[in-house]
Protein backbone atom coordinates (compact mmCIF):
# COMPACT_ATOMS: atom_id res chain seq x y z
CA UNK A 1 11.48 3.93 -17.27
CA UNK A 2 9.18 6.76 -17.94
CA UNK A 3 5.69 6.96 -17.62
CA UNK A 4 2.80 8.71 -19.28
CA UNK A 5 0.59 10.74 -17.36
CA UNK A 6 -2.88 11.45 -19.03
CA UNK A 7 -5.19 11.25 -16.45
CA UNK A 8 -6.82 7.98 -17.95
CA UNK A 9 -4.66 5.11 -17.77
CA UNK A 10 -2.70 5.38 -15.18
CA UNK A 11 -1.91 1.82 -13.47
CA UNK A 12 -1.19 1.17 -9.56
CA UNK A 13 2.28 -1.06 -10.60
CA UNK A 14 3.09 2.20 -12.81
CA UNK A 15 2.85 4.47 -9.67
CA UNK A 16 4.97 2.07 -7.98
CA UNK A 17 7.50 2.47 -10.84
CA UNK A 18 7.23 5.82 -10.26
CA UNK A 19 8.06 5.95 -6.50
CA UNK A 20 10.72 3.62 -7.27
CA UNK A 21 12.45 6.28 -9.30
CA UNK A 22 10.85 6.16 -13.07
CA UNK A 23 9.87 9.77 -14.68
CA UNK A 24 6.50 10.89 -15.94
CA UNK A 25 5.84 13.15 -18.99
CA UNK A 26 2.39 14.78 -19.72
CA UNK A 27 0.71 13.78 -22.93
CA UNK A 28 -0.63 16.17 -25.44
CA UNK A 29 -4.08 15.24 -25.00
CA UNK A 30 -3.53 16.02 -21.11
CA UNK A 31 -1.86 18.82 -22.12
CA UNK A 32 -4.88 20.31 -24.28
CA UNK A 33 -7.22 19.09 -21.44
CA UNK A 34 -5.42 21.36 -18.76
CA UNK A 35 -5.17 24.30 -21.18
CA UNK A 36 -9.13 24.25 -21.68
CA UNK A 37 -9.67 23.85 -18.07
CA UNK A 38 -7.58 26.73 -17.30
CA UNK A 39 -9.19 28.88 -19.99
CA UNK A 40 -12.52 28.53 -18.08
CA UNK A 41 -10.92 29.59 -14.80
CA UNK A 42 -9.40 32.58 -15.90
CA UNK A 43 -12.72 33.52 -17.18
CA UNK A 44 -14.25 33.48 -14.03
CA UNK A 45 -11.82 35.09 -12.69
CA UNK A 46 -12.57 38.30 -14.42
CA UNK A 47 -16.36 37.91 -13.95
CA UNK A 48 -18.41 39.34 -11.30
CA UNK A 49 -19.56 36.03 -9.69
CA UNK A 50 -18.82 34.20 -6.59
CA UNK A 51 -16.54 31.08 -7.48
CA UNK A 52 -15.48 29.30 -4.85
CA UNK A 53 -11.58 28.58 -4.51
CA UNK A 54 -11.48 31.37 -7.58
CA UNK A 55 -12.60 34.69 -5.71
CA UNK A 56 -13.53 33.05 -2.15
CA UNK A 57 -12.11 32.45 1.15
CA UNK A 58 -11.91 28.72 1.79
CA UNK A 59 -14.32 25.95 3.67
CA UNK A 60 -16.31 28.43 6.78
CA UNK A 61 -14.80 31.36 4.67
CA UNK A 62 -16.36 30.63 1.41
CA UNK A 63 -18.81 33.49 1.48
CA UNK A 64 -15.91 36.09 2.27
CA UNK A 65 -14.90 37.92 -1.52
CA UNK A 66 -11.96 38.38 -2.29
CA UNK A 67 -10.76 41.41 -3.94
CA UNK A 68 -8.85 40.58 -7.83
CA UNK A 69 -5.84 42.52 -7.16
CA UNK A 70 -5.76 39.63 -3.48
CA UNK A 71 -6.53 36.70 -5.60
CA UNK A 72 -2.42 35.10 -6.07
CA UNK A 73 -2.21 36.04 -2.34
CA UNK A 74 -5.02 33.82 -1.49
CA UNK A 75 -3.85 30.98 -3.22
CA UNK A 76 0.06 31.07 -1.63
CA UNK A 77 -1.82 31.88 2.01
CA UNK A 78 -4.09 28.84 1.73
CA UNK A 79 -0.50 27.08 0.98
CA UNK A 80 1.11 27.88 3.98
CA UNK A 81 -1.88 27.85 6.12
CA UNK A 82 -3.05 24.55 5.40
CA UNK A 83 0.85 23.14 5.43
CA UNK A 84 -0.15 22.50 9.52
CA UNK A 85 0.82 18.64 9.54
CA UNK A 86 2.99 16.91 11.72
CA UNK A 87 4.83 13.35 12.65
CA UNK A 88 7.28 11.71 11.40
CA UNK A 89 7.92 11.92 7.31
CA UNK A 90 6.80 10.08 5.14
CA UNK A 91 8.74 8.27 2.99
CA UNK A 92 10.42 9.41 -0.22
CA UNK A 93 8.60 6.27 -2.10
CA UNK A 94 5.27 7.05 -0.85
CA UNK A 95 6.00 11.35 -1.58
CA UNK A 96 6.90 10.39 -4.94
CA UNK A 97 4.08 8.12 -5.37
CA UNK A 98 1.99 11.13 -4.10
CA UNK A 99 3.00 13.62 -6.67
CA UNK A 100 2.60 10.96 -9.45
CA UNK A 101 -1.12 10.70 -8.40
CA UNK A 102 -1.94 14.75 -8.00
CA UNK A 103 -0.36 15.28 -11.69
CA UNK A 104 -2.38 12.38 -12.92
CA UNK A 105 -5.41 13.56 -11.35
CA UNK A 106 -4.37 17.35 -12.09
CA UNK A 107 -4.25 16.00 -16.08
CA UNK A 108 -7.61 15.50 -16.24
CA UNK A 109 -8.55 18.89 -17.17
CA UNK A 110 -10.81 19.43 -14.43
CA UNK A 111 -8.60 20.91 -12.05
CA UNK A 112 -8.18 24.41 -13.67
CA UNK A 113 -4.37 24.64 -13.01
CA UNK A 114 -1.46 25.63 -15.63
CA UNK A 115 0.26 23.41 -17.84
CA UNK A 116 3.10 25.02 -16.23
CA UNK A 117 2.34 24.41 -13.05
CA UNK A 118 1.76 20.54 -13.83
CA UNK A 119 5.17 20.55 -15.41
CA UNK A 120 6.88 21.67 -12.01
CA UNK A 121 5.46 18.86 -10.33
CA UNK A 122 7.00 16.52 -13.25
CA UNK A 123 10.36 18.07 -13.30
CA UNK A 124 9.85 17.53 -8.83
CA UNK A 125 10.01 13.57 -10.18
CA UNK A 126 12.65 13.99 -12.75
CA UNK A 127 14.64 15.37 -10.02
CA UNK A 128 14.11 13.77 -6.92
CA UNK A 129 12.82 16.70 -5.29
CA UNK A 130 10.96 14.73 -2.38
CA UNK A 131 8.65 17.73 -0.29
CA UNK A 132 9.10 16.86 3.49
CA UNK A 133 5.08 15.65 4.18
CA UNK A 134 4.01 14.85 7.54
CA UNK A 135 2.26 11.78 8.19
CA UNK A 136 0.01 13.15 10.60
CA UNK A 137 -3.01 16.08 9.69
CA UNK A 138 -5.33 14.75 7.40
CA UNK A 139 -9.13 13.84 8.31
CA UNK A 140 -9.87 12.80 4.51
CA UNK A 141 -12.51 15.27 4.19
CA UNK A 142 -11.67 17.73 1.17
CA UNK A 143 -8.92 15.47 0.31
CA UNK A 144 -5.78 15.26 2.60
CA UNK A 145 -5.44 18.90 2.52
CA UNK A 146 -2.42 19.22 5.53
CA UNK A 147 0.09 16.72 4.08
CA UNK A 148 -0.95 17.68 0.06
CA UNK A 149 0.04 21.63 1.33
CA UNK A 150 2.68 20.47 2.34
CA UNK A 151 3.66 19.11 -1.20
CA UNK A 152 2.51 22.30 -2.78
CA UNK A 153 4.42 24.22 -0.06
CA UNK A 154 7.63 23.22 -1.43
CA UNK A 155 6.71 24.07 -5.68
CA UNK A 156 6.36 27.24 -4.32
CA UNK A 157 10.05 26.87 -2.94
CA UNK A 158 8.70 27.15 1.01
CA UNK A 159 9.20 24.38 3.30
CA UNK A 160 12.18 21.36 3.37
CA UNK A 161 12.47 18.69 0.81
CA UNK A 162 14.70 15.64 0.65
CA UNK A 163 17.45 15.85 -2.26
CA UNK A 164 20.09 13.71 -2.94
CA UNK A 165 19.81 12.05 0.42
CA UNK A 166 19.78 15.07 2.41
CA UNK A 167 16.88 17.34 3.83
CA UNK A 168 17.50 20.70 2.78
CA UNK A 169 15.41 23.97 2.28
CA UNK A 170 13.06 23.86 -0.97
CA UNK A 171 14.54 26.93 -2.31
CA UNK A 172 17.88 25.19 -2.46
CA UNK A 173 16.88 22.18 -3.56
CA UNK A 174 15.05 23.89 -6.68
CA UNK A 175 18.22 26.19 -7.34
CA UNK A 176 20.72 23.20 -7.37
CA UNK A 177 17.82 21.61 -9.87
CA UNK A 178 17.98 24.92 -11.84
CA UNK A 179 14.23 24.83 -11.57
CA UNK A 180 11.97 28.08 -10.42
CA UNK A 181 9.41 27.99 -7.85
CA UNK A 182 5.89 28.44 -8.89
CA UNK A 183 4.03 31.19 -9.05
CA UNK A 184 0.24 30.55 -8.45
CA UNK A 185 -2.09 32.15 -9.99
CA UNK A 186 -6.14 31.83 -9.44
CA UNK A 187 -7.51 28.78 -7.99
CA UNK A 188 -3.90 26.65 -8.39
CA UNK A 189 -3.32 26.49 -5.26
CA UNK A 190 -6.79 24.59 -3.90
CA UNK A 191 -6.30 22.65 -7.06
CA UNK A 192 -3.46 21.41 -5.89
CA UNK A 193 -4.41 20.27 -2.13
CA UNK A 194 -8.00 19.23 -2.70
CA UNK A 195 -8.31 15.41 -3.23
CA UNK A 196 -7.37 11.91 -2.28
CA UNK A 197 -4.08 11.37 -3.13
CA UNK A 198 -2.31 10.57 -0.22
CA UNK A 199 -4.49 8.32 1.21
CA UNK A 200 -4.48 6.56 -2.24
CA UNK A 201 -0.75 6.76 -2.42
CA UNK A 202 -0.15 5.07 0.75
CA UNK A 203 -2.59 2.41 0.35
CA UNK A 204 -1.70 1.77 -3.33
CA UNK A 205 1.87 0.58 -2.03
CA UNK A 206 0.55 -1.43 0.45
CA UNK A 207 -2.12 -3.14 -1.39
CA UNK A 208 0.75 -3.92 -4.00
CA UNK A 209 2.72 -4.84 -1.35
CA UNK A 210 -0.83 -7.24 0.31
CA UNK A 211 -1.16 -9.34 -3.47
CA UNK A 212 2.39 -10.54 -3.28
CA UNK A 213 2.65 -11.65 0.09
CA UNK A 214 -1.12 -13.67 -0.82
CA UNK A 215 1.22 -15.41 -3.31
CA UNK A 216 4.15 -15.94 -0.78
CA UNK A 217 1.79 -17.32 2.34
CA UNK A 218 0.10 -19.96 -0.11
CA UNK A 219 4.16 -20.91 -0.78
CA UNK A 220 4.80 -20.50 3.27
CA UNK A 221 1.93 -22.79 4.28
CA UNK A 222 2.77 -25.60 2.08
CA UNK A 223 6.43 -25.33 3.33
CA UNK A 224 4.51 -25.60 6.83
CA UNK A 225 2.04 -28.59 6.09
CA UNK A 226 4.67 -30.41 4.50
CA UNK A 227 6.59 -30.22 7.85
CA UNK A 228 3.67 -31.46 9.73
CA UNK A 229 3.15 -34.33 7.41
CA UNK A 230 -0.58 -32.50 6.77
CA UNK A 231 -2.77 -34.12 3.67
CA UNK A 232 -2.80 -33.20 0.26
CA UNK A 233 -6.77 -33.77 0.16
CA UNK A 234 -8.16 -30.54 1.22
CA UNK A 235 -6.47 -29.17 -2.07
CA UNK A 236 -8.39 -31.15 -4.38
CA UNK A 237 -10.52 -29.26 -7.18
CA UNK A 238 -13.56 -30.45 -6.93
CA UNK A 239 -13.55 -29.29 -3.35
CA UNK A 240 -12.78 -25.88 -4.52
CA UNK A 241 -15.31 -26.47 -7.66
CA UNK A 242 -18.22 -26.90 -5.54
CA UNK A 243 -17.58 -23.35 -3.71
CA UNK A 244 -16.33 -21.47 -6.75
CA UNK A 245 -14.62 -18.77 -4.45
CA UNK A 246 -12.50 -17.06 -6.93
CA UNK A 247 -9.83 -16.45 -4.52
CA UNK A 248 -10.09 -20.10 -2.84
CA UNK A 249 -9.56 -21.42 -6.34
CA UNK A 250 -6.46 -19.48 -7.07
CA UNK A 251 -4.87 -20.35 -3.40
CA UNK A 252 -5.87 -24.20 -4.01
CA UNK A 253 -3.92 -24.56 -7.38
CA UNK A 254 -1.11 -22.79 -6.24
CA UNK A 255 -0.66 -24.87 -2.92
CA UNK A 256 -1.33 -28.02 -5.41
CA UNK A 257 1.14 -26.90 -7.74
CA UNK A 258 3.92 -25.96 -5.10
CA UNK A 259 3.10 -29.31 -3.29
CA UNK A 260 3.57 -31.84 -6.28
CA UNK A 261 5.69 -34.90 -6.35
CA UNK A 262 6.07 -35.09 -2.45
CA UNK A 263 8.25 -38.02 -0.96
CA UNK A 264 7.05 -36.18 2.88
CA UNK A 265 3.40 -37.08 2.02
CA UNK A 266 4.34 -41.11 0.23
CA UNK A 267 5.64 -41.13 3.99
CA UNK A 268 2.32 -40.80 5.51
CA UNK A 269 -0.29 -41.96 3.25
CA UNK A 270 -1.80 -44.41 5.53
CA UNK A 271 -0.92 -42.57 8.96
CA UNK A 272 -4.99 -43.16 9.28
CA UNK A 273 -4.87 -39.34 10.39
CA UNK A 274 -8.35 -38.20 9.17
CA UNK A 275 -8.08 -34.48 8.59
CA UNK A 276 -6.13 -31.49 9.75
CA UNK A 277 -6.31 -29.06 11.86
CA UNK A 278 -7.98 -25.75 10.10
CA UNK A 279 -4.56 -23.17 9.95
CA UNK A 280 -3.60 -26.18 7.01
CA UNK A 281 -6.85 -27.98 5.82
CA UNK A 282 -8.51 -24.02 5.34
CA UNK A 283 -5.51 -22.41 3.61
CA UNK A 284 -7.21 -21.85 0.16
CA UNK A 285 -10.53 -20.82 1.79
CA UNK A 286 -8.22 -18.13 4.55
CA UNK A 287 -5.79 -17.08 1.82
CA UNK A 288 -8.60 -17.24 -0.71
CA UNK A 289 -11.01 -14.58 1.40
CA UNK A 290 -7.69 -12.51 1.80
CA UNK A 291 -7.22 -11.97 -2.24
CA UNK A 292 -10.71 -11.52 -2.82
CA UNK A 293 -10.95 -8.31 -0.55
CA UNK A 294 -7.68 -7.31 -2.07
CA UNK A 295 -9.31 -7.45 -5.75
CA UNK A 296 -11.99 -5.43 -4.03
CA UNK A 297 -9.70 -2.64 -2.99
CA UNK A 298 -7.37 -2.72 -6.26
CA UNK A 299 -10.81 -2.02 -7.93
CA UNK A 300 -11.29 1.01 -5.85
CA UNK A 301 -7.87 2.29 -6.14
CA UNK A 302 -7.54 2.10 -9.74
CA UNK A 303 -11.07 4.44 -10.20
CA UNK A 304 -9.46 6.15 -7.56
CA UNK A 305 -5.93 7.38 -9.20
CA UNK A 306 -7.91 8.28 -12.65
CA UNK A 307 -10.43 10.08 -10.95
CA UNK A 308 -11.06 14.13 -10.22
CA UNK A 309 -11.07 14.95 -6.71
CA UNK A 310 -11.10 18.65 -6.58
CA UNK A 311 -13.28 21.11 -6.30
CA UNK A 312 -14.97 22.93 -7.48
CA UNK A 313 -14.91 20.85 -10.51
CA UNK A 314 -13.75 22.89 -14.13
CA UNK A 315 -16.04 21.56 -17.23
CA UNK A 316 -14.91 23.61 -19.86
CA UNK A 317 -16.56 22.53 -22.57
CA UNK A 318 -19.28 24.74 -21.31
CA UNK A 319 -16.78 26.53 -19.03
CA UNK A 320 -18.34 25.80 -15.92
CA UNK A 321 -17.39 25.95 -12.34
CA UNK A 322 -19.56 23.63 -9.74
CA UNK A 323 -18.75 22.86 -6.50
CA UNK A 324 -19.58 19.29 -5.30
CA UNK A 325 -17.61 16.40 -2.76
CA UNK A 326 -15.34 14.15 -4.93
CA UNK A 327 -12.37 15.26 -2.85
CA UNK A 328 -14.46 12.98 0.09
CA UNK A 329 -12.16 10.15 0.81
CA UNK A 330 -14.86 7.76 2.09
CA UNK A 331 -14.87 4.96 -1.02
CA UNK A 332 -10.84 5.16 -0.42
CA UNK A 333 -10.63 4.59 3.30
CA UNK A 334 -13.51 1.90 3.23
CA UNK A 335 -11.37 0.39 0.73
CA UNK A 336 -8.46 0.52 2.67
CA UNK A 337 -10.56 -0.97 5.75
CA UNK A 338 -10.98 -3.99 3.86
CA UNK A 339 -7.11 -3.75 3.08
CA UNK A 340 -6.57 -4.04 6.89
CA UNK A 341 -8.97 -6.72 7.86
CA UNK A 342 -8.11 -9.40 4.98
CA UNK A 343 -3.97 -8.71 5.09
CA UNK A 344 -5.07 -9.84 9.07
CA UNK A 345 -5.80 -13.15 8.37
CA UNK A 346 -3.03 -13.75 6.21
CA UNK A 347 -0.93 -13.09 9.70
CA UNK A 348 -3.70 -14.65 12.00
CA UNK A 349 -3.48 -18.35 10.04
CA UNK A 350 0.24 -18.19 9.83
CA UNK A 351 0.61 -17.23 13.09
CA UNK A 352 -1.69 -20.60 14.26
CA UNK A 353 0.70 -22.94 11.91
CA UNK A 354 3.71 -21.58 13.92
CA UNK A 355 2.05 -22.66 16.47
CA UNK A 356 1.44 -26.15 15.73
CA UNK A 357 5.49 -26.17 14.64
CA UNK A 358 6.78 -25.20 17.72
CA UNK A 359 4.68 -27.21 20.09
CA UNK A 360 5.63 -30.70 20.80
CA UNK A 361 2.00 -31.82 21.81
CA UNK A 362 1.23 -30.61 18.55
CA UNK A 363 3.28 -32.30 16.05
CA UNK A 364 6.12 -34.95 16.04
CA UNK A 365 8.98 -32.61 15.95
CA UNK A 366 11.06 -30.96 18.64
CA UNK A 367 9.96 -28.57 21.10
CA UNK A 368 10.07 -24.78 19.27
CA UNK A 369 12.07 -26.49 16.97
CA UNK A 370 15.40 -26.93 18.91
CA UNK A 371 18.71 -28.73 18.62
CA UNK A 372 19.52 -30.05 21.77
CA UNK A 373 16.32 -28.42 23.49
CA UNK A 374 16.24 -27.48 27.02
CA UNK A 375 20.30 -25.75 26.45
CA UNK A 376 18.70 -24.06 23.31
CA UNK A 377 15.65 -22.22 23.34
CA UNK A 378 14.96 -22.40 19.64
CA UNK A 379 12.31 -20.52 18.05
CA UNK A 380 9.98 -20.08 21.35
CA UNK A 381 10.53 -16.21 21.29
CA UNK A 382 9.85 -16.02 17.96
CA UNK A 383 6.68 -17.49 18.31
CA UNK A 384 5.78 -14.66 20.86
CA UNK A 385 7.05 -12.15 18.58
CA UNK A 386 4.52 -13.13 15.87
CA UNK A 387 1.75 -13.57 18.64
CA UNK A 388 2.80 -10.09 19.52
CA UNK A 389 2.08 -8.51 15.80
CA UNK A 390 -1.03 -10.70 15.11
CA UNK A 391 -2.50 -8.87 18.12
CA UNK A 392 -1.16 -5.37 17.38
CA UNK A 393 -2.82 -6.48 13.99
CA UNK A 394 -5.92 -6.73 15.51
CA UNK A 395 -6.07 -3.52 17.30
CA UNK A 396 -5.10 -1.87 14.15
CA UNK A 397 -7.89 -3.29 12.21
CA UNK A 398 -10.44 -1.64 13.39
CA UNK A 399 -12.08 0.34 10.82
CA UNK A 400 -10.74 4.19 10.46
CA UNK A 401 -13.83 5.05 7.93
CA UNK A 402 -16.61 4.59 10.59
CA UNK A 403 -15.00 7.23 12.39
CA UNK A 404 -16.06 11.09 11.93
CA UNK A 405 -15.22 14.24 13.55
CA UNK A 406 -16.99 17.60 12.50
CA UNK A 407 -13.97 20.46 11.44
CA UNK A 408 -13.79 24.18 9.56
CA UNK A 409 -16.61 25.52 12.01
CA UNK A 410 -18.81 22.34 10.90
CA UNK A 411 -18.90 22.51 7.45
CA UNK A 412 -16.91 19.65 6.94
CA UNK A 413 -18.96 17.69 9.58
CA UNK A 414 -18.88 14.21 7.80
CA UNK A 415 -14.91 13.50 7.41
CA UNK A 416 -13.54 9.97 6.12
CA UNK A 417 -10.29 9.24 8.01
CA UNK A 418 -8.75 8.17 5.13
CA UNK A 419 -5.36 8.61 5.73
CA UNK A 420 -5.39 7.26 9.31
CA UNK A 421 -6.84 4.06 6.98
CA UNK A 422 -4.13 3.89 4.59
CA UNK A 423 -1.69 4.08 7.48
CA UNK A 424 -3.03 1.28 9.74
CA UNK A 425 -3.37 -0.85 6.38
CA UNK A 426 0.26 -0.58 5.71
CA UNK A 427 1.23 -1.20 8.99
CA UNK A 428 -0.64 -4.15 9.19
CA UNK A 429 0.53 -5.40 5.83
CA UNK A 430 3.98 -4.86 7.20
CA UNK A 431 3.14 -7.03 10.47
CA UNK A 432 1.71 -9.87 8.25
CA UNK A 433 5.00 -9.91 6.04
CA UNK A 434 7.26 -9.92 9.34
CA UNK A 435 5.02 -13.06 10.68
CA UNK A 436 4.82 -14.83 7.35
CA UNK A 437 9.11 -14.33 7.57
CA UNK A 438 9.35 -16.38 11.34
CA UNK A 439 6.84 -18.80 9.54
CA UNK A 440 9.03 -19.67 6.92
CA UNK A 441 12.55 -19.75 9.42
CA UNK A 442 10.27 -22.40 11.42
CA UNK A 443 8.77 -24.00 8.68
CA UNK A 444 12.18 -24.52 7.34
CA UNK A 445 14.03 -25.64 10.41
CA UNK A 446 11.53 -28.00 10.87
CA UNK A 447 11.52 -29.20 6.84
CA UNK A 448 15.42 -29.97 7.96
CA UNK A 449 14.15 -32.25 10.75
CA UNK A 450 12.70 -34.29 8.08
CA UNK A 451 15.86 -35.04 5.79
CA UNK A 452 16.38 -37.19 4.05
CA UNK A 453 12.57 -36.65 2.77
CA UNK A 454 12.04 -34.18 0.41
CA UNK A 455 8.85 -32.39 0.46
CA UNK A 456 6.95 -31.25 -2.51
CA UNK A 457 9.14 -29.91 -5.75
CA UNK A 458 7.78 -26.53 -5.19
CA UNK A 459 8.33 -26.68 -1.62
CA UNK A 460 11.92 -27.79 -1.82
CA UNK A 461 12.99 -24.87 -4.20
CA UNK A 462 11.58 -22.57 -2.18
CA UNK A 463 13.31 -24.34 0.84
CA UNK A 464 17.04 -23.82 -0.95
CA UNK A 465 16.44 -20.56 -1.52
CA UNK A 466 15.56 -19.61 1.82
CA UNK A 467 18.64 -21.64 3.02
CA UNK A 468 20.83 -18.91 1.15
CA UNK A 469 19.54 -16.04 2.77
CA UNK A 470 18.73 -17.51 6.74
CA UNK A 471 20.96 -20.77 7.64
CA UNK A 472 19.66 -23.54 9.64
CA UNK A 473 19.77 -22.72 13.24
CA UNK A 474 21.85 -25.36 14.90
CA UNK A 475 22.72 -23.50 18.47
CA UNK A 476 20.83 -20.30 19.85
CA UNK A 477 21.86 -17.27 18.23
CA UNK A 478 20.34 -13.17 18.05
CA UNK A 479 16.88 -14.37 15.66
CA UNK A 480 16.54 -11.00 15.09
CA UNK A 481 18.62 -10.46 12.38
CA UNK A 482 17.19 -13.90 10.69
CA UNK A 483 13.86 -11.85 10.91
CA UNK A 484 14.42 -8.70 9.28
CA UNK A 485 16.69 -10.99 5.93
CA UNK A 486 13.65 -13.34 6.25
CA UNK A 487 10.97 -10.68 6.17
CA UNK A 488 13.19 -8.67 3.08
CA UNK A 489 13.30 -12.35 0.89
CA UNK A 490 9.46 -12.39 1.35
CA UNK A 491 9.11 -8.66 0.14
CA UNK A 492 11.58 -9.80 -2.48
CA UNK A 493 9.46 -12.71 -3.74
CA UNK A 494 12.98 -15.02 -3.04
CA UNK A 495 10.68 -17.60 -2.66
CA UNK A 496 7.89 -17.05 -5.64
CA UNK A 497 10.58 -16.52 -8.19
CA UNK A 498 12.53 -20.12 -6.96
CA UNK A 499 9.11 -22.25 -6.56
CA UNK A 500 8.09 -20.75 -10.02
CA UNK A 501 11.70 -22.06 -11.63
CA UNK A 502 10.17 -25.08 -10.82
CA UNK A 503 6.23 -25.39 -10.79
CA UNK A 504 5.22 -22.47 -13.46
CA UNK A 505 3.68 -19.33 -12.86
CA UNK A 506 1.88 -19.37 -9.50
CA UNK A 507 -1.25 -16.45 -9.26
């Protein structure tokens, strides 16, 4: 797959092609848009005035003028003096993902960069050049400057990359590539740390990631109810009609749709059980409140990654250089606040319905879900495993964005946190996948309890497929391993693509 980079029209499942491996090429009108742009810098870079990032030293250091002859110096120094991250790496998805966005926002033509120089970040993608970016560094105020110098450190062949599974030296990396580093030139080099893409890149993945599981817990708590005999009545529309909760609507048709033609509920039509308890009567209105913050944040985003975020800002048709704050992360790391808090309860709920599956006072099945209980311990540690991430969760969620800590001699004394957002939201995400997973191996084990009745037809799909990746557990075994192929089938959308062979699209 390739993808077109224009600055415009760039799409968050497009980036995620993109870190999966797909190529980007530059359109002509991007193309003309860049050459403009630069056309205005290298004016002012002949003049006699001040331009910050042109002919200035950088944040506290803006007022200090630098001499022509010093200007490509100052633009490979702030390179490797702003490449001052650390941690672990990040991923070679999220690094790709990461260069996508800079060239997309780099296209826009307010940047000031070469054409060329946009290329070499193109050719890092057709390649698989991955820079080597520390996770850690970034306070989201001009943009993630540490990790995106870090990117730029290696087009300028400094620094370690990752290349055909190994992490090598950029120079060698670029010379088996038969590419050439870059030479910067005037103002290239703050054009291409200054803005929001990693903090974007990171949460874009995850939010991605958020929307699918949304779809897979509405599939996971039917398989649940249905194994607690729950009613079918707190599904009906015109419940959901008279609190038109776009997200509660979506949740209730899908758990409707998944839960149709259900032997397991004939069973128990007149069990005179009134209602149920809220982890299964409130699934549309929990799930519901989840997607509608994530259709918050995929609103943000998608400004976000066909946005300019440098600065100063190039407007060339009247070749002018200003200096303003779009490389501020705040509307990204609020965004990715709510990407934390709402991914929560997705893991909160589920983690309550496991609950009420292990525990015998709770339902009508065996205790955690045991064969021969009392010699087998079941699922009662994996219980305490998903307790265990629902309140890591929780820590985790509290908002990065309302944080601030003044740096660069106070003038960046307002600073977002954006990245430390992004990273807690995909963590978090992460969490809520791995409890969803022991939701569905308990959910299952007890649908097995139930045999011979069959639960609803979108239920039972999903059941069969999840029966080919984790058997039924029978005797005590490692559940570890269960987890992890549990937690990779619900990443997978095993059980989304089996209950839709069956029931339709589900949203």
């Amino acid at each position: 797959m390739r993808v077109s980079i224009d600055g415009s029209s760039l799409t968050l499942e497009a980036v995620e092609e993109i870190a999966l491996g797909a190529s980007c090429t530059l359109t002509p009108r991007a193309r003309r848009a860049v050459a403009a742009s630069r056309r205005a810098v290298e004016k002012a870079a002949r003049g006699d005035r001040q331009v910050y990032g042109v002919n200035t030293g950088f944040g506290h250091l803006a007022n200090v003028r630098i001499a022509p002859e010093n200007l490509a110096e100052l633009q490979v120094n702030l390179i490797r003096s702003h490449a001052a991250g650390t941690g672990p790496a990040l991923p070679r998805e999220t690094v790709r993902a990461i260069l996508a966005l800079r060239a997309n926002c780099l296209a826009r033509g307010h940047s000031g960069l070469r054409a060329e120089t946009l290329e070499a970040m193109l050719a890092f993608l057709r390649a698989d050049i991955v820079p080597v970016v520390p996770a850690k560094g970034s306070v989201g105020a001009s943009g993630d400057l540490a990790p995106l110098a870090h990117v730029a450190l290696a087009l300028i062949g400094e620094g370690d990359v990752f290349h055909r599974g190994r992490r090598i030296a950029a120079a060698a990396a670029l010379k088996r590539a038969r590419l050439s580093p870059v030479v910067l030139e005037p103002k290239e080099g703050i054009a291409l740390i200054n803005g929001t893409q990693v903090m974007t890149a990171i949460g874009g993945l995850a939010l991605l990631r958020a929307e699918r599981l949304a779809v897979q817990a509405d599939i996971v708590g039917a398989m649940t109810l249905e194994a607690l005999k729950g009613s079918h009545r707190a599904f009906d529309p015109r419940i959901h009609r008279a609190r038109p909760q776009r997200g509660q609507q979506v949740s209730a048709e899908n758990l409707r749709k998944v839960l149709r033609d259900s032997a397991i509920e004939d069973s128990h039509r007149d069990c005179g059980r009134v209602q149920d308890a809220y982890s299964l009567r409130c699934m549309p209105q929990v799930h519901g409140a989840a997607r509608d913050g994530f259709r918050y944040v995929r609103e943000i985003l998608t400004i976000e990654i066909n946005a300019s975020t440098d600065n100063p800002m190039v407007f060339a048709e009247r070749g002018d250089l200003v200096s303003g704050g779009n490389f501020h992360g705040q509307p990204v790391a609020v965004a990715l606040d709510q990407l934390a808090i709402a991914a929560c309860s997705l893991a909160t709920i589920s983690e309550r319905r496991i609950e009420r599956l292990v525990n015998p006072a709770l339902s009508d099945l065996p205790a955690f879900l045991a064969e021969d209980a009392g010699l087998n311990s079941g699922l009662m540690m994996a219980h305490v495993t998903a307790a265990a991430l629902v309140s890591e969760n929780k820590v985790l969620a509290h908002p990065a964005s309302v944080d601030t800590i003044p740096t660069s001699a106070g003038k960046e004394d307002h600073v977002s946190m954006g990245v430390h957002a992004a990273r807690k939201a995909e963590e978090i995400v992460r969490n809520a996948e791995t409890v969803l997973a022991i939701e569905t191996i308990a959910a299952a084990q007890a649908l097995d309890f139930l045999a011979p009745l069959t639960p609803g037809a979108g239920v039972a799909a999903a059941h069969r497929a999840f029966r080919r990746v984790v058997k039924r557990l029978r005797r005590d075994r490692v559940l570890a391993p269960d987890i992890e192929k549990a937690r990779e089938a619900i990443v997978a959308g095993a059980l989304r693509e089996a209950a839709e062979k069956v029931v339709g699209r589900l949203s």
